[in-house]
Structures are given as structure tokens and as C-alpha cells.
N, C-alpha and C. Protein backbone atom coordinates (compact mmCIF):
# COMPACT_ATOMS: atom_id res chain seq x y z
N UNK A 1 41.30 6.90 -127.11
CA UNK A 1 42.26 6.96 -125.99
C UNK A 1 43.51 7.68 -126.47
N UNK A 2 43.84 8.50 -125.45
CA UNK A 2 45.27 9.29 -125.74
C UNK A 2 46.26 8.31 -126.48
N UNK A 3 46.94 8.52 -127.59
CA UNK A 3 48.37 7.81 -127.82
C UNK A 3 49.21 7.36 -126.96
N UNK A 4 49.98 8.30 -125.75
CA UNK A 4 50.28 7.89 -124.94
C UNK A 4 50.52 7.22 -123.63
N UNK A 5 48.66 6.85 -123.93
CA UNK A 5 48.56 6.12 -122.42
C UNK A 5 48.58 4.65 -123.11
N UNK A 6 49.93 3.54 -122.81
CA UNK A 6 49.94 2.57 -123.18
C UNK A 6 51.22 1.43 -122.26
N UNK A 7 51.28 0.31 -122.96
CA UNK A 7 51.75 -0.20 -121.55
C UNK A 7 53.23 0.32 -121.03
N UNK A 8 53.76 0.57 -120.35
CA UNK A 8 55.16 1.17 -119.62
C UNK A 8 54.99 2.42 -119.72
N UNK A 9 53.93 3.25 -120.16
CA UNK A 9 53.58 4.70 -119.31
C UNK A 9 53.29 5.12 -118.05
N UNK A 10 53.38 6.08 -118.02
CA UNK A 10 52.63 6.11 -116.50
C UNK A 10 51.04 6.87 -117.20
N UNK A 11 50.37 6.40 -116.03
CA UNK A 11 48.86 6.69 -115.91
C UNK A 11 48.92 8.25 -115.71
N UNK A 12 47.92 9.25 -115.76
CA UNK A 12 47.81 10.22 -114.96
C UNK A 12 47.52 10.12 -113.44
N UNK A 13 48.05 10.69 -112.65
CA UNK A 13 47.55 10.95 -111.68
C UNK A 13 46.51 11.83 -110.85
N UNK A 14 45.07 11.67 -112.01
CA UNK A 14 44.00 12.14 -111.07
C UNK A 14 43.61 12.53 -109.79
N UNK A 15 43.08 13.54 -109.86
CA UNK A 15 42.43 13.95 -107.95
C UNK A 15 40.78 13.90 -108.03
N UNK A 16 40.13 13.23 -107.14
CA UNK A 16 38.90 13.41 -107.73
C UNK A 16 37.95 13.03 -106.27
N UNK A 17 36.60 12.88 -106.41
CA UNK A 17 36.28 13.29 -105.07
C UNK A 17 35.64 11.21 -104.98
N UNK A 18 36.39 11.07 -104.07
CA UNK A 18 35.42 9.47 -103.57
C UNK A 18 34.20 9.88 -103.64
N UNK A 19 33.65 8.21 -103.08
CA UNK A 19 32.01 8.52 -102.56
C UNK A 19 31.76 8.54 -101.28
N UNK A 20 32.49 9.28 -100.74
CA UNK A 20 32.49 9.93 -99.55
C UNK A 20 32.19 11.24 -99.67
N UNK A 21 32.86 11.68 -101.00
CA UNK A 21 32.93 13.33 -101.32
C UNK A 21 34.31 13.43 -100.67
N UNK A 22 35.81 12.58 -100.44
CA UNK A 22 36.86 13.00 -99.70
C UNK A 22 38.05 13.03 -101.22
N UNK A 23 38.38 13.85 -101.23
CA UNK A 23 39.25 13.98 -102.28
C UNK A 23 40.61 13.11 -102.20
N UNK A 24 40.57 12.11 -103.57
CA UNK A 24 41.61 11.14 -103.53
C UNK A 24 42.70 11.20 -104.75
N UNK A 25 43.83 10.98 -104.69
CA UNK A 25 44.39 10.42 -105.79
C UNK A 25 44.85 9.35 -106.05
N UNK A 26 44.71 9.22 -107.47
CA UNK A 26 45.00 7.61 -107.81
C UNK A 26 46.42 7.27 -106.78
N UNK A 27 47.06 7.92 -106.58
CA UNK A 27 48.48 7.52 -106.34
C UNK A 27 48.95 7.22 -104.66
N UNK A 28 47.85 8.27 -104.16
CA UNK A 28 47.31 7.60 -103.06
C UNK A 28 46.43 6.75 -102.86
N UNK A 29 45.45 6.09 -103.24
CA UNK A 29 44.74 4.78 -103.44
C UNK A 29 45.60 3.61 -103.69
N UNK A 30 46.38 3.74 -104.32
CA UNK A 30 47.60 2.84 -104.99
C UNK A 30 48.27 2.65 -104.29
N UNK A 31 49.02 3.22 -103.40
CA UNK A 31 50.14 3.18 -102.45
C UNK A 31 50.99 2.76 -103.67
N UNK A 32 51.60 1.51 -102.76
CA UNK A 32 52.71 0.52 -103.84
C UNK A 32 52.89 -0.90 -104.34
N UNK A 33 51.21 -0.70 -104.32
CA UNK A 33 50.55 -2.08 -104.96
C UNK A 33 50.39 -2.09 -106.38
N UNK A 34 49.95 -3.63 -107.08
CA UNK A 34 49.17 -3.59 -108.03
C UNK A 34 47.95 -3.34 -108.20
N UNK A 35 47.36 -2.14 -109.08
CA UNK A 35 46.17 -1.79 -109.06
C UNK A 35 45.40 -1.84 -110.81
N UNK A 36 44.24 -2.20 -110.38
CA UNK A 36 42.63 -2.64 -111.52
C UNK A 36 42.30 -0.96 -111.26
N UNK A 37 42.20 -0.55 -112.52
CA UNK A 37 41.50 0.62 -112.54
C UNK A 37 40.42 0.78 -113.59
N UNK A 38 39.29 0.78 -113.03
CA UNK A 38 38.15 0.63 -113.91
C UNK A 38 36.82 1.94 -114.35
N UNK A 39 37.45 2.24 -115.91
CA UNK A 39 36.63 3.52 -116.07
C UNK A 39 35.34 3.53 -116.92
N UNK A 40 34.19 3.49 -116.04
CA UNK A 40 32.86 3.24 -116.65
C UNK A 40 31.90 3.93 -117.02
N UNK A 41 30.87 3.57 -117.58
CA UNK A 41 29.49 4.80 -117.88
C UNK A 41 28.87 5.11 -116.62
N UNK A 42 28.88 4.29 -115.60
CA UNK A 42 28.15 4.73 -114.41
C UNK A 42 27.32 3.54 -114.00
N UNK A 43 26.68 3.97 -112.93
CA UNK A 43 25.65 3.08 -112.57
C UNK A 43 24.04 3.26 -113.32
N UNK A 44 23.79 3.42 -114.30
CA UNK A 44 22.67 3.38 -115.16
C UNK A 44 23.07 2.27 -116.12
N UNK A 45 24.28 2.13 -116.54
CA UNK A 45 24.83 0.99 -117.68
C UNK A 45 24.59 -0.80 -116.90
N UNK A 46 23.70 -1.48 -117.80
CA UNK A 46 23.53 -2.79 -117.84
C UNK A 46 25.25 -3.26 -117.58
N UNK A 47 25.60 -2.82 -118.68
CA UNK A 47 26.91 -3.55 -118.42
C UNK A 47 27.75 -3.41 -117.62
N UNK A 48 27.84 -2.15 -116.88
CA UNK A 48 29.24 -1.87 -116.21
C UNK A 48 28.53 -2.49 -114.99
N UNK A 49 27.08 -2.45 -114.33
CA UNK A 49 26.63 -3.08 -113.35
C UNK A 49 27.19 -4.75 -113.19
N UNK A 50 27.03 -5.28 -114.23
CA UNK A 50 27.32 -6.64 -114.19
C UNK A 50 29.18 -7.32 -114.56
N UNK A 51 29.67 -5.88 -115.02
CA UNK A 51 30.59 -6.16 -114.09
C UNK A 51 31.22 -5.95 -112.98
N UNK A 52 30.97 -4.74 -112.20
CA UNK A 52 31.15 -4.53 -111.35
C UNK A 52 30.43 -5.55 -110.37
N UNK A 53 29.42 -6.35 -110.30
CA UNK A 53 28.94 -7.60 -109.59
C UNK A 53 30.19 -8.33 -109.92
N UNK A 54 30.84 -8.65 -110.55
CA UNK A 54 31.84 -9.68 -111.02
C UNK A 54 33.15 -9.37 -110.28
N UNK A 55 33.50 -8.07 -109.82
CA UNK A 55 34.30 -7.90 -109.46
C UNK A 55 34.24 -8.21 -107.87
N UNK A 56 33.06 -7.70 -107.36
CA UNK A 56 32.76 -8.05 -106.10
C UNK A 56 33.47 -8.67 -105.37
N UNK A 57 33.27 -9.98 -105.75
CA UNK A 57 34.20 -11.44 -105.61
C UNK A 57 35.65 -10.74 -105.93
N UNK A 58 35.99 -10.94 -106.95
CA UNK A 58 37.43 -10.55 -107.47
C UNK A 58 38.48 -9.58 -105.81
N UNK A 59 37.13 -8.77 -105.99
CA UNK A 59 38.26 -7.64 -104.51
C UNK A 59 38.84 -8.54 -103.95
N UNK A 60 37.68 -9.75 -103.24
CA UNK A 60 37.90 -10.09 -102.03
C UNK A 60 39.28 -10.92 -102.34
N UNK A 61 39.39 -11.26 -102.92
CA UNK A 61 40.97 -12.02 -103.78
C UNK A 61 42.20 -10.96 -103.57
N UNK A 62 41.83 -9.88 -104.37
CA UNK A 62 42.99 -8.86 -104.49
C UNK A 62 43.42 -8.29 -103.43
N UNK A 63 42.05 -8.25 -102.25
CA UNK A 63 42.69 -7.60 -100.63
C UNK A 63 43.32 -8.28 -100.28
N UNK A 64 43.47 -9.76 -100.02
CA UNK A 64 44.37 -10.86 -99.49
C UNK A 64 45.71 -10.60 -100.22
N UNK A 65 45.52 -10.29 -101.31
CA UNK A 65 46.77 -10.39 -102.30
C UNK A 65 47.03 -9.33 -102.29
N UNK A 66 47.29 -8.15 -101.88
CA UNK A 66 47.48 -6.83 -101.44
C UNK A 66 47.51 -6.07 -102.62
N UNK A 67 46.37 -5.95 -103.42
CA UNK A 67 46.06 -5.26 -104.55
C UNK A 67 44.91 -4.52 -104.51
N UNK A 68 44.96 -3.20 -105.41
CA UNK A 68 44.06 -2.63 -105.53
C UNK A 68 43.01 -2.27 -106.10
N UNK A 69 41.72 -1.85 -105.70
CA UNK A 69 40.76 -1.69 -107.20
C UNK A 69 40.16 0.03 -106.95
N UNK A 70 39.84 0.21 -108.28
CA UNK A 70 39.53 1.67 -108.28
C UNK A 70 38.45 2.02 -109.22
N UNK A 71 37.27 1.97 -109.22
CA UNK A 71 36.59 2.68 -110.03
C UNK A 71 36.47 3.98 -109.98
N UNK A 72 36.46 4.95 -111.40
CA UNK A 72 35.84 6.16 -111.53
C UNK A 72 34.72 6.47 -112.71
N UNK A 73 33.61 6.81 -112.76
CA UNK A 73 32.42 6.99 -113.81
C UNK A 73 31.97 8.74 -113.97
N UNK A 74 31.19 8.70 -114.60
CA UNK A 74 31.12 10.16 -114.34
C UNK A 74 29.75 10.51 -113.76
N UNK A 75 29.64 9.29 -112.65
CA UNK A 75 28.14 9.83 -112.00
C UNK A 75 28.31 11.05 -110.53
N UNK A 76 27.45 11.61 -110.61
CA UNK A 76 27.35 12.50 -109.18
C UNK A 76 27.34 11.59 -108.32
N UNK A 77 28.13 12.03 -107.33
CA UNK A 77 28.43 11.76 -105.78
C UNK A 77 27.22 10.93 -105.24
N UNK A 78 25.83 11.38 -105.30
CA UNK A 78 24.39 10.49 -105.04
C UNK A 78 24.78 9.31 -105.98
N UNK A 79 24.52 9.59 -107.27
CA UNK A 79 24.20 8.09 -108.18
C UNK A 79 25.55 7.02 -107.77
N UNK A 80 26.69 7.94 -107.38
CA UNK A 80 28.54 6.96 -107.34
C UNK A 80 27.99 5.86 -106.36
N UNK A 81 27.38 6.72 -104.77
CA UNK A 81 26.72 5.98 -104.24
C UNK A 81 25.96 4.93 -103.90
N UNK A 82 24.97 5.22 -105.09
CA UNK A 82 23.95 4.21 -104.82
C UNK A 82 24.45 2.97 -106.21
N UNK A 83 25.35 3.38 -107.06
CA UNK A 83 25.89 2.38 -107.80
C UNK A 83 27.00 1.43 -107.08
N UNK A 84 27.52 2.23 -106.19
CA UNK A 84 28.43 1.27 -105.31
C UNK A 84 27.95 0.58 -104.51
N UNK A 85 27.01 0.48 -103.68
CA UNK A 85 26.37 0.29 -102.34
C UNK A 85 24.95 -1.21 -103.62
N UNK A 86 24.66 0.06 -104.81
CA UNK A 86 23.35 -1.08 -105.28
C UNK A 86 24.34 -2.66 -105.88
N UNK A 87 25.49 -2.95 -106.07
CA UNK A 87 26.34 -3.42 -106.45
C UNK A 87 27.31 -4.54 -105.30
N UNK A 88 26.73 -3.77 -104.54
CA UNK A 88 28.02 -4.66 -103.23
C UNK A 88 29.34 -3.93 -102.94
N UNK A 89 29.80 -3.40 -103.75
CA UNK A 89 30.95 -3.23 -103.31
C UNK A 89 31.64 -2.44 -102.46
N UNK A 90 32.83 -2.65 -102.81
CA UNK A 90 33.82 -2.25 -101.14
C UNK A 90 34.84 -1.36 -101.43
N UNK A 91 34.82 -1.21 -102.28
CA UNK A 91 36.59 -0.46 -102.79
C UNK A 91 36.10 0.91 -103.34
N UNK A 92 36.91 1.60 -103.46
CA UNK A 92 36.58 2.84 -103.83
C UNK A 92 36.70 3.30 -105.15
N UNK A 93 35.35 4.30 -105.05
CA UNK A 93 34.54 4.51 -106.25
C UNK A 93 34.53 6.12 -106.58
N UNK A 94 35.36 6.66 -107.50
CA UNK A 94 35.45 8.02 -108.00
C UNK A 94 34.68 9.10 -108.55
N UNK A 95 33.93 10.29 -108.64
CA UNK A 95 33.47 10.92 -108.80
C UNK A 95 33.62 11.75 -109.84
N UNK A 96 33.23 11.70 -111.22
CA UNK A 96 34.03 12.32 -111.90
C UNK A 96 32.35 13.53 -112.91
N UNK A 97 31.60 14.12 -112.40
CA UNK A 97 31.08 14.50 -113.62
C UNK A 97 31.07 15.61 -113.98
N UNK A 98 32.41 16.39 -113.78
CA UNK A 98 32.96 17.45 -114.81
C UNK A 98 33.31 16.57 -115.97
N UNK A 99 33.81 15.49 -115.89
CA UNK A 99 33.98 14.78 -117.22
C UNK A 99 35.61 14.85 -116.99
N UNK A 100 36.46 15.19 -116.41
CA UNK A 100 37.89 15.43 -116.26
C UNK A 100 38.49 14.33 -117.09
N UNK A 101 38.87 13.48 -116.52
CA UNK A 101 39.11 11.98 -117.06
C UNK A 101 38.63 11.56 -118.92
N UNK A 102 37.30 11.91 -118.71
CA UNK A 102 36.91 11.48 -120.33
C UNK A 102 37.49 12.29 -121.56
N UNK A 103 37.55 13.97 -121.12
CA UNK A 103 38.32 15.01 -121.71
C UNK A 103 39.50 14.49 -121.90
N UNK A 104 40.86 14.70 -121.02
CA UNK A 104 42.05 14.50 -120.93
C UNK A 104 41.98 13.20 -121.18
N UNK A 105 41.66 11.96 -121.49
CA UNK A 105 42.23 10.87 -122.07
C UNK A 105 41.17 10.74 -123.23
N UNK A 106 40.76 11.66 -123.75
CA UNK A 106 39.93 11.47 -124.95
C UNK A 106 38.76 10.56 -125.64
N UNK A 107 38.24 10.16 -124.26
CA UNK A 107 37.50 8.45 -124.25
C UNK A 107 36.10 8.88 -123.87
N UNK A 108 35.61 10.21 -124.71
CA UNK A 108 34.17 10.43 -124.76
C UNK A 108 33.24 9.28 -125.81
N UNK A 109 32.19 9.25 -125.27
CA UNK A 109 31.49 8.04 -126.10
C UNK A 109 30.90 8.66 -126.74
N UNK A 110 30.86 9.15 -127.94
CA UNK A 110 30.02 10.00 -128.92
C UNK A 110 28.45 9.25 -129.12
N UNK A 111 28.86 8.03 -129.40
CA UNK A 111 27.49 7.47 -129.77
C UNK A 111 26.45 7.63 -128.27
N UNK A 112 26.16 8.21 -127.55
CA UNK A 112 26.04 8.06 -126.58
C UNK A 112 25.77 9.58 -125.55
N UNK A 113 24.55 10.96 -126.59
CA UNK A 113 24.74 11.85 -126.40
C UNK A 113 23.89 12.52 -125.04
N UNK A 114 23.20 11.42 -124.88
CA UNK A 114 22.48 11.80 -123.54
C UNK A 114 23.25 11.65 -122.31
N UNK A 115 24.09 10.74 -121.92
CA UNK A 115 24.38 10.40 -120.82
C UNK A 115 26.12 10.46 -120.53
N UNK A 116 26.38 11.01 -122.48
CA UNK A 116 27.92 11.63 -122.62
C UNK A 116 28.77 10.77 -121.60
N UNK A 117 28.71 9.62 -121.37
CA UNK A 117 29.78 8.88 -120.46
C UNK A 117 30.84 9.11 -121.09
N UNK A 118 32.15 7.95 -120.26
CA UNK A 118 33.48 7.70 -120.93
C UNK A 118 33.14 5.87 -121.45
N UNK A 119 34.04 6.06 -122.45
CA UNK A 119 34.09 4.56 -123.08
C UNK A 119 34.39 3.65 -122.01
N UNK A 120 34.01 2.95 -121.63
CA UNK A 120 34.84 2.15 -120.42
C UNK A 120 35.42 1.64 -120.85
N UNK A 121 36.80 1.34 -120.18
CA UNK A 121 38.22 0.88 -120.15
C UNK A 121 38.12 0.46 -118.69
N UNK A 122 39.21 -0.64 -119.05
CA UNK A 122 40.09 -1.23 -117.42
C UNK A 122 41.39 -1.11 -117.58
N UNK A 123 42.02 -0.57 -116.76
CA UNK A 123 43.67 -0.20 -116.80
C UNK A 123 44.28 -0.97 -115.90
N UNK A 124 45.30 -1.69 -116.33
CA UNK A 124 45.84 -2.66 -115.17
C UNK A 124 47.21 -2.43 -115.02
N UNK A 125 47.59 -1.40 -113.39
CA UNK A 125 48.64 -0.74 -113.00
C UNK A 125 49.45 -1.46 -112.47
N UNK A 126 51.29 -1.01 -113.00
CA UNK A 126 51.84 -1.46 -112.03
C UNK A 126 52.71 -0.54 -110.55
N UNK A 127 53.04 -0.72 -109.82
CA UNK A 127 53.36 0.16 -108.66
C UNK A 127 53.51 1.74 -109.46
N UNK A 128 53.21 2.45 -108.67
CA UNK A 128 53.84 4.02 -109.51
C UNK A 128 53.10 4.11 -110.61
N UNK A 129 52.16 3.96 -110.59
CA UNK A 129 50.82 4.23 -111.66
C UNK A 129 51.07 3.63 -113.11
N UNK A 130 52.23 2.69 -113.07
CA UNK A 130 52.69 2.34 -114.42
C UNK A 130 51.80 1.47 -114.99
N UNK A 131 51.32 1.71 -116.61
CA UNK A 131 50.22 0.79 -117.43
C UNK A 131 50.89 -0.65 -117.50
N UNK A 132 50.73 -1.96 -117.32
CA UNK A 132 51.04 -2.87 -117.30
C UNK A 132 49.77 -3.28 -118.96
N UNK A 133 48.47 -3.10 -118.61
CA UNK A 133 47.52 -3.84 -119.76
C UNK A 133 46.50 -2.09 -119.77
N UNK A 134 46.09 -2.52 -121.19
CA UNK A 134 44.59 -1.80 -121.57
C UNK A 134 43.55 -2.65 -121.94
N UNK A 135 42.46 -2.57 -121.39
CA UNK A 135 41.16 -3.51 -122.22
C UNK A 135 40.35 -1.99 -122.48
N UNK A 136 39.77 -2.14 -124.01
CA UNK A 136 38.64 -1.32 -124.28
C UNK A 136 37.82 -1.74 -123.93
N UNK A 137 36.58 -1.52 -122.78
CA UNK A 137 35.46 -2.29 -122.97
C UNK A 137 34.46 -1.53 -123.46
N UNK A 138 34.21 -1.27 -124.68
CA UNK A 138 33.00 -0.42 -125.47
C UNK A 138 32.14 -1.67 -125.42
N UNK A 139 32.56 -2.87 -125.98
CA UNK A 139 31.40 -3.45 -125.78
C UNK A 139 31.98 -4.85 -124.73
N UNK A 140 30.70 -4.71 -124.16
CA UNK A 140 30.96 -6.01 -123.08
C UNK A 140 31.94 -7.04 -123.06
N UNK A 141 32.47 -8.08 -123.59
CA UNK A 141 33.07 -8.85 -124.35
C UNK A 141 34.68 -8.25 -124.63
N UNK A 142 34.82 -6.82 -124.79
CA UNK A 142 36.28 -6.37 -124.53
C UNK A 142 36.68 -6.39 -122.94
N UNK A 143 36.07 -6.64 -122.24
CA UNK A 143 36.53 -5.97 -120.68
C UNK A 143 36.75 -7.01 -119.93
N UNK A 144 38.21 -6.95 -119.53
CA UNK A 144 38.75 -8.29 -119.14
C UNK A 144 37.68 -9.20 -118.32
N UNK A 145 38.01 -10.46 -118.17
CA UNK A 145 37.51 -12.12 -117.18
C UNK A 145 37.80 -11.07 -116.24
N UNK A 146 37.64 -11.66 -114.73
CA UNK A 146 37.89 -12.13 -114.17
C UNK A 146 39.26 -12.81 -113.80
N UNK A 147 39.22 -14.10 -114.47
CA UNK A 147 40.44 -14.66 -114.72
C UNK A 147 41.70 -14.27 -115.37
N UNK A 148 41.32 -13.43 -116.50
CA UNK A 148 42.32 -12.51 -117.07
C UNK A 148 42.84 -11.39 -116.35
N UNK A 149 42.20 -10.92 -115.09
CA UNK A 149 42.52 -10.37 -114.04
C UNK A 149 42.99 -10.28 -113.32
N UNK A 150 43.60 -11.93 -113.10
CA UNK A 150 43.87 -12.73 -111.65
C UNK A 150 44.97 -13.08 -112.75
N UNK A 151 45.16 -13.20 -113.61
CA UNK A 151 46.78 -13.54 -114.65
C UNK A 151 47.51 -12.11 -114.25
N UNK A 152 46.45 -10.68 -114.70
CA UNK A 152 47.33 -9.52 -114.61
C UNK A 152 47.57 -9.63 -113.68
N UNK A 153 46.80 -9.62 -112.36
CA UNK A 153 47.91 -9.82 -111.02
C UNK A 153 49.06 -10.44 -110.87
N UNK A 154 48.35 -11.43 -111.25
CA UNK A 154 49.78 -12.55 -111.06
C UNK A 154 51.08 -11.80 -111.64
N UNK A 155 51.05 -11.35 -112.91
CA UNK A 155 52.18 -10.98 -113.43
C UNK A 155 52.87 -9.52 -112.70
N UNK A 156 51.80 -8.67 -112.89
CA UNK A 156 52.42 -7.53 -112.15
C UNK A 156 52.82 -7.54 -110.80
N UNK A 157 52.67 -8.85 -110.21
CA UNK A 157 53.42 -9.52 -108.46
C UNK A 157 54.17 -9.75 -108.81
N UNK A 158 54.26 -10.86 -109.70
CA UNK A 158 55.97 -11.39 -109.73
C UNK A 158 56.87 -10.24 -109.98
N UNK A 159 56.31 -9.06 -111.16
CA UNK A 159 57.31 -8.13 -111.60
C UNK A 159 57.68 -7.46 -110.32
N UNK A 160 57.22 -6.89 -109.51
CA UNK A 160 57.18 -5.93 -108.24
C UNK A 160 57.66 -6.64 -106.95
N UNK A 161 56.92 -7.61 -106.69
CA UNK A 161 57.38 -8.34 -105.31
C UNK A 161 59.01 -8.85 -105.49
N UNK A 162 59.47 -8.62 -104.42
CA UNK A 162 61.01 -9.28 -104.35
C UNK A 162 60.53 -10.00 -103.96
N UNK A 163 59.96 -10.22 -102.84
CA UNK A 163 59.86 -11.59 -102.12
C UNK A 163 59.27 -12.28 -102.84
N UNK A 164 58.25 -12.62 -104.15
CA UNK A 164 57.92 -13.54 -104.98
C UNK A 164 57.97 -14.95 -104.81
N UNK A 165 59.65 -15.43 -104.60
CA UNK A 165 59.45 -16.65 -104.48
C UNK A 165 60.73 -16.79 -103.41
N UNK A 166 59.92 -16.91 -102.14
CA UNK A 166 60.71 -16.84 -100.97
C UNK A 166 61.78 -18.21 -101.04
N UNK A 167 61.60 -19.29 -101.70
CA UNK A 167 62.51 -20.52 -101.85
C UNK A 167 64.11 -20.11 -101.91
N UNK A 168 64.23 -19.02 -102.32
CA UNK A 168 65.38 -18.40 -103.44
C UNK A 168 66.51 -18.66 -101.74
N UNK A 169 67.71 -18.85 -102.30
CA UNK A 169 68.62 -19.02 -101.27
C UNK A 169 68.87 -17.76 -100.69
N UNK A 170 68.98 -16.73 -101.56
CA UNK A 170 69.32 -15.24 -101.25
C UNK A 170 68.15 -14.77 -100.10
N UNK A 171 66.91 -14.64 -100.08
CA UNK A 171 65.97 -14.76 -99.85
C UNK A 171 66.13 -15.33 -98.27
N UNK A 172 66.19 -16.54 -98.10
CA UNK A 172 65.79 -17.26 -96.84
C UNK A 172 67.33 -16.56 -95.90
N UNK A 173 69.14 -16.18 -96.96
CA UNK A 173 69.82 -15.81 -95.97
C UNK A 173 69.82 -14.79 -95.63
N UNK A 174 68.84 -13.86 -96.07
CA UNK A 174 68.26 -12.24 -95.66
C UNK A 174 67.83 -12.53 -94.75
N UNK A 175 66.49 -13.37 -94.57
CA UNK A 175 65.54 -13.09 -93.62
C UNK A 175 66.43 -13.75 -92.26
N UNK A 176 67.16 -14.92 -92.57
CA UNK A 176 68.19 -15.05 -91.55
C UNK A 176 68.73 -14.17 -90.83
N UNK A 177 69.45 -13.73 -91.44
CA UNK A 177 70.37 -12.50 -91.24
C UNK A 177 69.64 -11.46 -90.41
N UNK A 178 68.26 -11.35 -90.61
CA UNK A 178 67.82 -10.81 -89.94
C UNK A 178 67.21 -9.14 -90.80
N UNK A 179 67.68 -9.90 -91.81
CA UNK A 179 67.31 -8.28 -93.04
C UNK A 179 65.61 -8.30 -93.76
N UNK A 180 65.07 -8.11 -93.58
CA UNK A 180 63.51 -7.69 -93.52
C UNK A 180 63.41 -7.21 -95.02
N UNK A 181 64.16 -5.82 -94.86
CA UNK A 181 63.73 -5.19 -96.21
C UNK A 181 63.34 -5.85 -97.49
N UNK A 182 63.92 -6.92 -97.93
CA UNK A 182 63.30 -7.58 -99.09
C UNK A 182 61.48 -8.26 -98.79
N UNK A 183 61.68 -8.42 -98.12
CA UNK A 183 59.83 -8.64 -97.50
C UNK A 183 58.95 -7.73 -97.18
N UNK A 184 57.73 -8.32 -98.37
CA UNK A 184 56.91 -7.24 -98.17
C UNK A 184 55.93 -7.88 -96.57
N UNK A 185 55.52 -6.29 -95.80
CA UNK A 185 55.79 -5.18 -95.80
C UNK A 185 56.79 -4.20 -95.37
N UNK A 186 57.74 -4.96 -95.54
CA UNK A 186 58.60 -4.46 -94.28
C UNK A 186 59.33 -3.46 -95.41
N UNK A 187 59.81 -3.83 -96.62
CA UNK A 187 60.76 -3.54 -97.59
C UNK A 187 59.83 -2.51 -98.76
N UNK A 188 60.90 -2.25 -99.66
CA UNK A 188 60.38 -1.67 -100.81
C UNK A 188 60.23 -2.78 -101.88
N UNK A 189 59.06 -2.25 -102.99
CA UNK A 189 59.46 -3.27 -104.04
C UNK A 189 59.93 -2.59 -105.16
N UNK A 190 60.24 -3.70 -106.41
CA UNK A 190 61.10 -3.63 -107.03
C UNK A 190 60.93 -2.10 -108.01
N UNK A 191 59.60 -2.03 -107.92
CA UNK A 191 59.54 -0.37 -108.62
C UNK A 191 60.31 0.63 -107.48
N UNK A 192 59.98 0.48 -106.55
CA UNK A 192 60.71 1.60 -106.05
C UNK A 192 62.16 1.85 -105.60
N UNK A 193 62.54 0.53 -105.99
CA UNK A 193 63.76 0.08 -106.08
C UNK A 193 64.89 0.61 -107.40
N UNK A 194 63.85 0.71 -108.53
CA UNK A 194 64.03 1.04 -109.55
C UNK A 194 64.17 2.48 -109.77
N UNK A 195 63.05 2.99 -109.12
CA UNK A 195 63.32 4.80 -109.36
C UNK A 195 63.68 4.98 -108.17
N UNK A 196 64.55 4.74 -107.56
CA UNK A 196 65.68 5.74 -106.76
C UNK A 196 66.97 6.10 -107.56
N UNK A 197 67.62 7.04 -107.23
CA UNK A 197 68.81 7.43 -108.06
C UNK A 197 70.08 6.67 -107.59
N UNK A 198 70.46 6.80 -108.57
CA UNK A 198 72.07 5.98 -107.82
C UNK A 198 72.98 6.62 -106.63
């Protein structure tokens, strides 16, 4: 993995084709949520199948909780397909087999010369493509729970959400007042709060 992709970087911002074939970027997928970004061998891998079953569940958590998930592998548009669809899932799934991604972040799997994937990794973003966590998952057993999933959320909410913990006195005499903006959706959060200029 590049040196500089680590936590308080920003991610690249990839363009790459869904499995739709509709050209996306991470940054549009993201909006100004917390986002799971998950980079795998594809749908031929035992493992990335079974976790991506694992995540299944997980989405349905993170849509309520207004978070995002993103896979990209380096299968053709057919296989992205039928790995998304043979899998369950719902969220969108990236197209990568120029290899773009595995090149530019340096996460070719050498051992591994037939099917030349990327090492899988899970990247766990905060608003504005910022790295919050890295898991290597080369082998099964590196690539976050579940539960360790639902912690990164947790944390990268509290960091981002103003509204967090609506109890706050400040808080309840906004919404009084009749001032919205600190509530999501009405408002910005605290990243974008952060990169505006003075």
C-alpha cells in the first residue's frame, strides 16, 4: 500500500464504472457520510464472497444510520454483476479491470499471477474521503468484524455529526430557535464545517 494512504489522508478519488456500467466517483457515492470502502479479489475469491455475505446484513444497519458502502474488485462489469446479485447485495459495486486502483495504490497481489487481483483492504472513510482506519485483509482474519465496523461507524458519527448528542443545551436552543442547520439533514457536518475558509 502507498505510504501515504493512512489515517487523516485523504483517499483518492477514483472514477470508475458501477455495475450498471454508469460512471461513479467515490466522492459522489460518499456524499457527506461515513463510508466502508471495500477493495477485493472479486467474485471468484472464497473469501471476499463470505464477506461480502457478512456485510449484507451490515448495509442494512449503515442505510438507517446514513452510511455508506462501496465495493470495487477488478472483475468485468458481467462477473461485478453476478458477484453482487450471487451475494445479495445492494450497494454499489465498482468495476475496475484495467487494474487502476491496484496500480496507483500499489496493492497488486503478486502471489497470485493468474487472476493478478488487488490485496484486499477495507478503508474506513470519514466525510471528504478522509482515512479514518486501514484493515489489510490478505488473509481472512485481517478484514475487519462486523462489529469492528459498527465501532468505526460509531466513531466516525460522533466525529462528523453535530447533532450527535441532541441532549446538549446548545442543541435543543437551536432547534428552538428555530435553527435547523446543526441537524442532520438539514445542516452541514462537522467536516464541512471544517474546510470552509474563514
Amino acid at each position: 500500500m502507498r505510504s501515504d494512504i493512512v489515517p487523516g489522508s485523504a483517499f483518492p478519488d477514483y472514477e470508475l464504472s458501477d455495475h450498471t456500467g454508469t460512471r461513479r466517483t467515490l466522492s459522489g457515492l460518499q456524499g457527506e457520510d461515513p463510508m466502508v470502502l471495500v477493495l477485493g479479489r472479486g467474485g471468484y475469491c472464497p473469501k471476499d464472497r463470505r464477506q461480502a455475505e457478512g456485510l449484507v446484513q451490515l448495509h442494512r444497519e449503515m442505510e438507517v444510520g446514513y452510511c455508506r458502502l462501496v465495493t470495487i474488485t477488478t472483475d468485468n462489469i458481467l462477473e461485478t454483476n453476478e458477484y453482487r446479485t450471487g451475494v445479495g447485495a445492494h450497494w454499489p459495486f465498482l468495476s475496475d479491470p484495467r487494474r487502476i486502483v491496484q496500480k496507483d495504490l500499489d496493492i497488486a497481489e503478486y502471489t497470485d499471477p493468474t487472476h493478478n487481483p488487488m490485496i484486499p483492504h477495507v478503508i474506513v472513510l470519514e466525510p471528504g474521503l478522509i482515512i479514518h482506519k486501514v484493515y489489510n485483509g490478505y488473509w481472512f482474519f485481517g478484514r475487519p468484524t462486523m462489529e469492528e465496523l459498527r465501532q468505526d461507524m460509531r466513531a466516525v458519527s460522533m466525529k462528523c455529526r453535530t447533532d450527535w448528542d441532541i441532549t446538549t443545551p446548545e442543541l435543543r436552543a437551536a432547534w428552538q430557535a428555530g435553527r435547523k442547520e446543526p441537524f442532520y439533514p438539514y445542516g452541514k457536518t462537522r467536516a464541512q464545517t471544517l474546510r470552509e475558509p474563514e
